[in-house]
C-alpha atoms as a PDB file:
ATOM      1  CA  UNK A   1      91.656 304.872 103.139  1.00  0.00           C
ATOM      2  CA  UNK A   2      90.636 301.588 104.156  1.00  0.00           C
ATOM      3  CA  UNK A   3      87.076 302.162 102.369  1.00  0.00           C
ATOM      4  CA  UNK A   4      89.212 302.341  98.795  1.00  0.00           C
ATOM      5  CA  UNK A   5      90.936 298.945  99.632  1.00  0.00           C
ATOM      6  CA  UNK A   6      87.714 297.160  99.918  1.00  0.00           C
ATOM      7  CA  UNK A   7      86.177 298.883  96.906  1.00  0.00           C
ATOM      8  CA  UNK A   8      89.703 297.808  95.098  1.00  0.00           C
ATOM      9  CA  UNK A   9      89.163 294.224  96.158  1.00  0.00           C
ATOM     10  CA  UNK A  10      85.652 293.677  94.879  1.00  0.00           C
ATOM     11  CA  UNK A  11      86.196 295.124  91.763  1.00  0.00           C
ATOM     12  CA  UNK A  12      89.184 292.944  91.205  1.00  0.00           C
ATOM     13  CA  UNK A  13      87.399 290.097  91.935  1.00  0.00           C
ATOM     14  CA  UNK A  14      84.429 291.102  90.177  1.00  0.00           C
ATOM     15  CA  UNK A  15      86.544 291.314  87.157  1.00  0.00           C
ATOM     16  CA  UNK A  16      88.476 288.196  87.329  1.00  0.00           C
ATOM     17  CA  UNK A  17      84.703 286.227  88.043  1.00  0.00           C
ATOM     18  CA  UNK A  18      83.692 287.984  84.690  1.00  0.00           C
ATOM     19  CA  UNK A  19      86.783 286.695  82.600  1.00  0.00           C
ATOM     20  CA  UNK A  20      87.110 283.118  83.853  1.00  0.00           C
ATOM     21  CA  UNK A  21      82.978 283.028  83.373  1.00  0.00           C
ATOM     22  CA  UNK A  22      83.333 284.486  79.818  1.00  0.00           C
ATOM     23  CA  UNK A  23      85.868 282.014  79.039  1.00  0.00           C
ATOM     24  CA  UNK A  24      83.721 278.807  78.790  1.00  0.00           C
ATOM     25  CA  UNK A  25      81.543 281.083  76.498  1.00  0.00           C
ATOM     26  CA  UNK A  26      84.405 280.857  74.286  1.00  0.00           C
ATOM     27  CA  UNK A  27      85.498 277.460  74.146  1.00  0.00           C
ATOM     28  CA  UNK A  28      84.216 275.270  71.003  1.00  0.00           C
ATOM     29  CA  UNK A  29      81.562 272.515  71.918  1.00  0.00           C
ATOM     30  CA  UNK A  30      82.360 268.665  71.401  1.00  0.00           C
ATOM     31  CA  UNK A  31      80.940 267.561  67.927  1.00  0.00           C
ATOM     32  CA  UNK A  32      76.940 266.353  68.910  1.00  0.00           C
ATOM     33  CA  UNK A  33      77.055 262.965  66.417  1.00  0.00           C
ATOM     34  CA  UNK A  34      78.098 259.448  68.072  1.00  0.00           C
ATOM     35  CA  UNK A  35      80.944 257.481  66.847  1.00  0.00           C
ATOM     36  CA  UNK A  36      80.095 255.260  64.308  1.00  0.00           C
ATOM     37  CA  UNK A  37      81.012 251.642  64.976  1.00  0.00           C
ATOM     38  CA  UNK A  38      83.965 250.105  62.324  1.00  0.00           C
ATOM     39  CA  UNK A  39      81.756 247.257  61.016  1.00  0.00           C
ATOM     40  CA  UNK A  40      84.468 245.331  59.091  1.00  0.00           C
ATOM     41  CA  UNK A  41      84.324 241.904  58.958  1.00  0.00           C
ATOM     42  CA  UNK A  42      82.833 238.774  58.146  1.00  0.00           C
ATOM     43  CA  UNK A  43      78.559 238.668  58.928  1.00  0.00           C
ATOM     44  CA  UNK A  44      75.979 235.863  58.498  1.00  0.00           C
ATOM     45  CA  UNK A  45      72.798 237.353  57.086  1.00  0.00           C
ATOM     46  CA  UNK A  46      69.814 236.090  58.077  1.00  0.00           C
ATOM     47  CA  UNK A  47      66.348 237.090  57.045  1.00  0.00           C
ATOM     48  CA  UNK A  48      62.933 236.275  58.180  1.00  0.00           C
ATOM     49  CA  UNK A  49      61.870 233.972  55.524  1.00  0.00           C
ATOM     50  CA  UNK A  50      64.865 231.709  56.520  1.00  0.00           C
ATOM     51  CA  UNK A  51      67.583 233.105  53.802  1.00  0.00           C
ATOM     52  CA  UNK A  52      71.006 233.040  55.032  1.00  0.00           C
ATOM     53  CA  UNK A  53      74.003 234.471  53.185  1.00  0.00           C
ATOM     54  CA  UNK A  54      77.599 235.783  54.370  1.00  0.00           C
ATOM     55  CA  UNK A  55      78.429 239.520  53.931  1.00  0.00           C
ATOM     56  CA  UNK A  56      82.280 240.651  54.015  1.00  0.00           C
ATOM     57  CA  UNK A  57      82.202 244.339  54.711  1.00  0.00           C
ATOM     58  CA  UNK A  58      84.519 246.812  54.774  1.00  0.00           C
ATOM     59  CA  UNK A  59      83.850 250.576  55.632  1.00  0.00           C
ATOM     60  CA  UNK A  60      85.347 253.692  54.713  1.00  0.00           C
ATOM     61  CA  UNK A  61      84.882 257.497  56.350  1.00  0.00           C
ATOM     62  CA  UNK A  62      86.884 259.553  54.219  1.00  0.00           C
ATOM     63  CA  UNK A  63      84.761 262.088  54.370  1.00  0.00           C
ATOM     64  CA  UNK A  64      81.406 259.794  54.762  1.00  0.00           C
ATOM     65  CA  UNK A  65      80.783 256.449  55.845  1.00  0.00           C
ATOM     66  CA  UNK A  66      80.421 253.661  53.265  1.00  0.00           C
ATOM     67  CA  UNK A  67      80.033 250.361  53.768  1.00  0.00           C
ATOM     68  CA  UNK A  68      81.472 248.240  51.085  1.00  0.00           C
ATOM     69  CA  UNK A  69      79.866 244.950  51.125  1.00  0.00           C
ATOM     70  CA  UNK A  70      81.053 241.735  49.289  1.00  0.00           C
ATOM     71  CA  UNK A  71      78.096 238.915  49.044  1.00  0.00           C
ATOM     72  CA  UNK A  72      79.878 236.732  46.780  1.00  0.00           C
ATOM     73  CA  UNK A  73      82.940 236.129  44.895  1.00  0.00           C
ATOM     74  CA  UNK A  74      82.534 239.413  41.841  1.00  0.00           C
ATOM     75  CA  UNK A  75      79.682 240.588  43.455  1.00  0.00           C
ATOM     76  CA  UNK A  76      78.891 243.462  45.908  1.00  0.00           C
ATOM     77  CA  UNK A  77      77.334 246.364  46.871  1.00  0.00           C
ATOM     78  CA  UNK A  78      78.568 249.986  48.274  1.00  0.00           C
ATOM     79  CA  UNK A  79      75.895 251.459  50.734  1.00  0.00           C
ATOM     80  CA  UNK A  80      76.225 255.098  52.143  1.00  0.00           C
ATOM     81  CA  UNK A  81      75.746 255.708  55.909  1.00  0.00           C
ATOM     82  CA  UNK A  82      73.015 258.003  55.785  1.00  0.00           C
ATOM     83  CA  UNK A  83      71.012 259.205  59.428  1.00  0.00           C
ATOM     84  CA  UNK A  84      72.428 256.712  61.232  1.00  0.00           C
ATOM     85  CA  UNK A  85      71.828 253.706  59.531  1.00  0.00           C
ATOM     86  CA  UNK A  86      73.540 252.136  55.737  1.00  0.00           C
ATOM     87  CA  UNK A  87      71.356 252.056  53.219  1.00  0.00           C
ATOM     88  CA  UNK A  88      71.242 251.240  49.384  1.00  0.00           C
ATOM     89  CA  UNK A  89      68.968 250.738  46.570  1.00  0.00           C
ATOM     90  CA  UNK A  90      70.280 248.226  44.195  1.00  0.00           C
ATOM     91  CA  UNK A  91      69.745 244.994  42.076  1.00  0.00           C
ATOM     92  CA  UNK A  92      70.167 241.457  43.095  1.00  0.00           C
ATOM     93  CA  UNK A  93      70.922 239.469  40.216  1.00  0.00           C
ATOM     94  CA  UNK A  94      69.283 236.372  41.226  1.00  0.00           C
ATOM     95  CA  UNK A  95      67.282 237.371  43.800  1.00  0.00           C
ATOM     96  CA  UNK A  96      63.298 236.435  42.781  1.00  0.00           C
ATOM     97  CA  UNK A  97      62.579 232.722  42.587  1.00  0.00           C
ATOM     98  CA  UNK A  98      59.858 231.530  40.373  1.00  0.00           C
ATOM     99  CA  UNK A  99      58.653 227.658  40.755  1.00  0.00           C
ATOM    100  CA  UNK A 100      58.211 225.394  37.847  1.00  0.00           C
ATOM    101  CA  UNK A 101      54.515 225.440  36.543  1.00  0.00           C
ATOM    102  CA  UNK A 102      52.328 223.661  34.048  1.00  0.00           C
ATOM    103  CA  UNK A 103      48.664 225.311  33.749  1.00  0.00           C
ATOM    104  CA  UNK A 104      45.979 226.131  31.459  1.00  0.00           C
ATOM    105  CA  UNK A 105      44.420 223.709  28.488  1.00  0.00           C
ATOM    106  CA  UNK A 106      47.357 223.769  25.932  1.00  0.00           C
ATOM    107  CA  UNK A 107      49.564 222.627  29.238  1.00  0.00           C
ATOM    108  CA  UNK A 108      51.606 226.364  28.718  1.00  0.00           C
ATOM    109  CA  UNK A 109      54.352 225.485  31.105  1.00  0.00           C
ATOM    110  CA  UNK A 110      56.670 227.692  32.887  1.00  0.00           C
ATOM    111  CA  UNK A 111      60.483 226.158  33.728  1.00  0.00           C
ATOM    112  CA  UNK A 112      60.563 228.625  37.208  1.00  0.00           C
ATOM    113  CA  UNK A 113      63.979 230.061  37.932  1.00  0.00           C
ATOM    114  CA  UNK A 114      65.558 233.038  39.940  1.00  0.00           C
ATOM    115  CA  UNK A 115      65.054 236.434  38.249  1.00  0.00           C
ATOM    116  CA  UNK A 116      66.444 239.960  39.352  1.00  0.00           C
ATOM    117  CA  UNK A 117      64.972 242.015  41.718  1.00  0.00           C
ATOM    118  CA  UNK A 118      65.544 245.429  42.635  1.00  0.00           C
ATOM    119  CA  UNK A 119      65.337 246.437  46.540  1.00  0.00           C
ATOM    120  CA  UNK A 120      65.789 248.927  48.586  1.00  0.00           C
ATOM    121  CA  UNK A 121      67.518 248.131  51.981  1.00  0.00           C
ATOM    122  CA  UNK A 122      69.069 249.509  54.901  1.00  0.00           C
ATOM    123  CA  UNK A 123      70.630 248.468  58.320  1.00  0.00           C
ATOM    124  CA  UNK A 124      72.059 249.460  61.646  1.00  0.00           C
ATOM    125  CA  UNK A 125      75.190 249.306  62.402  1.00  0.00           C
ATOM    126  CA  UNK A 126      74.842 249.390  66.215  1.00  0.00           C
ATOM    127  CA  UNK A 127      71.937 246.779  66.372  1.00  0.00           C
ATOM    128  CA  UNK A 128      72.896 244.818  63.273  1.00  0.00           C
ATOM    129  CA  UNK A 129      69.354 244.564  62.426  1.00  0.00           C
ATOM    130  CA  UNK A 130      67.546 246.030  59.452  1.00  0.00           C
ATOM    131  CA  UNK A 131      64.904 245.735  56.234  1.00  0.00           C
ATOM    132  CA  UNK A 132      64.608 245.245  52.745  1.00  0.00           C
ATOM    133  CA  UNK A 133      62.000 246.774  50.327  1.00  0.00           C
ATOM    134  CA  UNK A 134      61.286 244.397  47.254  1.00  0.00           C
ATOM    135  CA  UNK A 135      61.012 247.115  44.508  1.00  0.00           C
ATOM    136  CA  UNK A 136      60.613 245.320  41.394  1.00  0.00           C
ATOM    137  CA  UNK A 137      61.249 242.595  39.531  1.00  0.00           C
ATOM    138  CA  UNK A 138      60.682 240.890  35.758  1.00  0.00           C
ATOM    139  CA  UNK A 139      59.898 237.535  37.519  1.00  0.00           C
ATOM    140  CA  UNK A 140      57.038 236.273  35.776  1.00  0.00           C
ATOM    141  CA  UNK A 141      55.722 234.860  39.312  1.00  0.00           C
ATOM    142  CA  UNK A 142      55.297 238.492  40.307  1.00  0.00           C
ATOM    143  CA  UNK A 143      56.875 239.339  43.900  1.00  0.00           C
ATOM    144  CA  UNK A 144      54.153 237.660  46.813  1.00  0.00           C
ATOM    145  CA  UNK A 145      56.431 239.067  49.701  1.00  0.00           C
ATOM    146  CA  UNK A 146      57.454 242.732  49.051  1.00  0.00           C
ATOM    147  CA  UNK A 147      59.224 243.034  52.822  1.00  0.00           C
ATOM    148  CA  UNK A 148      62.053 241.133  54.984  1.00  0.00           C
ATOM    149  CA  UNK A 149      63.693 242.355  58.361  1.00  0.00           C
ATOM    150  CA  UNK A 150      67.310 240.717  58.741  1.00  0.00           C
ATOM    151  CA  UNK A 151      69.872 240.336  61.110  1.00  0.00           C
ATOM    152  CA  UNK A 152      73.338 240.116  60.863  1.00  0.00           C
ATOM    153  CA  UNK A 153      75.680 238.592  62.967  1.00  0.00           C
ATOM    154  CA  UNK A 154      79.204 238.838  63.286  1.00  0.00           C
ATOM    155  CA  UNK A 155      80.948 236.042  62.730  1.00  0.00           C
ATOM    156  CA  UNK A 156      84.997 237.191  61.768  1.00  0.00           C
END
């Protein structure tokens, strides 16, 4: 008799190992993707070439992140949170800057101005660091620097 007792106990436990190990088989894995950090507030921009500029931004993840930035009073941008970082392609009214010129014989002159540009531009929202693309733009100057990294800090 005793020989069917042990035989009784191993099996038993044998059976509850195999159900308590099948259970974490079962479960449902954490979601793999990082929080993404809130980023509203006020910013300073700050580019290489010395431009500085305040950003108000307010973001939205219903269902994907947007980033809804204000640059100035009636004017704005949304950009989408796309692989980790926000990015947008958009026009900047006044964003080329042509100097004042005189040239040639006949003294053709040229009164300068800002123009618009188009760019393409993204940033991180963990290291608040990113870079712009200058696409294109009707300035009659032409664009001399087509690329800018910026920073922006948080400031309210």
């Amino acid at each position: 008799m005793a020989p069917k007792a042990v035989n009784m106990r191993i099996t038993t436990f044998v059976a509850a190992t195999a159900v308590f190990a099948g259970a974490g088989f079962c479960t449902t894995a954490p979601p793999v993707w990082a929080e993404v950090p809130a980023m509203d507030g006020v910013y300073t921009y700050a580019d290489e070439d010395g431009i500085v500029a305040t950003w108000t931004i307010n973001t939205t993840c219903t269902p994907h992140c947007v980033a809804h930035v204000t640059t100035a009073p009636g004017q704005g941008f949304d950009a989408a949170l796309v692989d980790g970082r926000y990015s947008v392609t958009r026009t900047v009214p006044e964003g080329a800057l042509c100097p004042a010129f005189t040239a040639g014989a006949n003294g053709a002159s040229d009164e300068g101005g800002l123009h618009p540009v188009t760019v393409y531009q993204w940033w991180d929202p963990l290291t608040l660091s990113g870079e712009v693309d200058f696409l294109h733009s009707p300035a009659p100057c032409g664009l001399a620097d087509r690329h800018d990294r910026f920073t922006l800090t948080k400031v309210g």
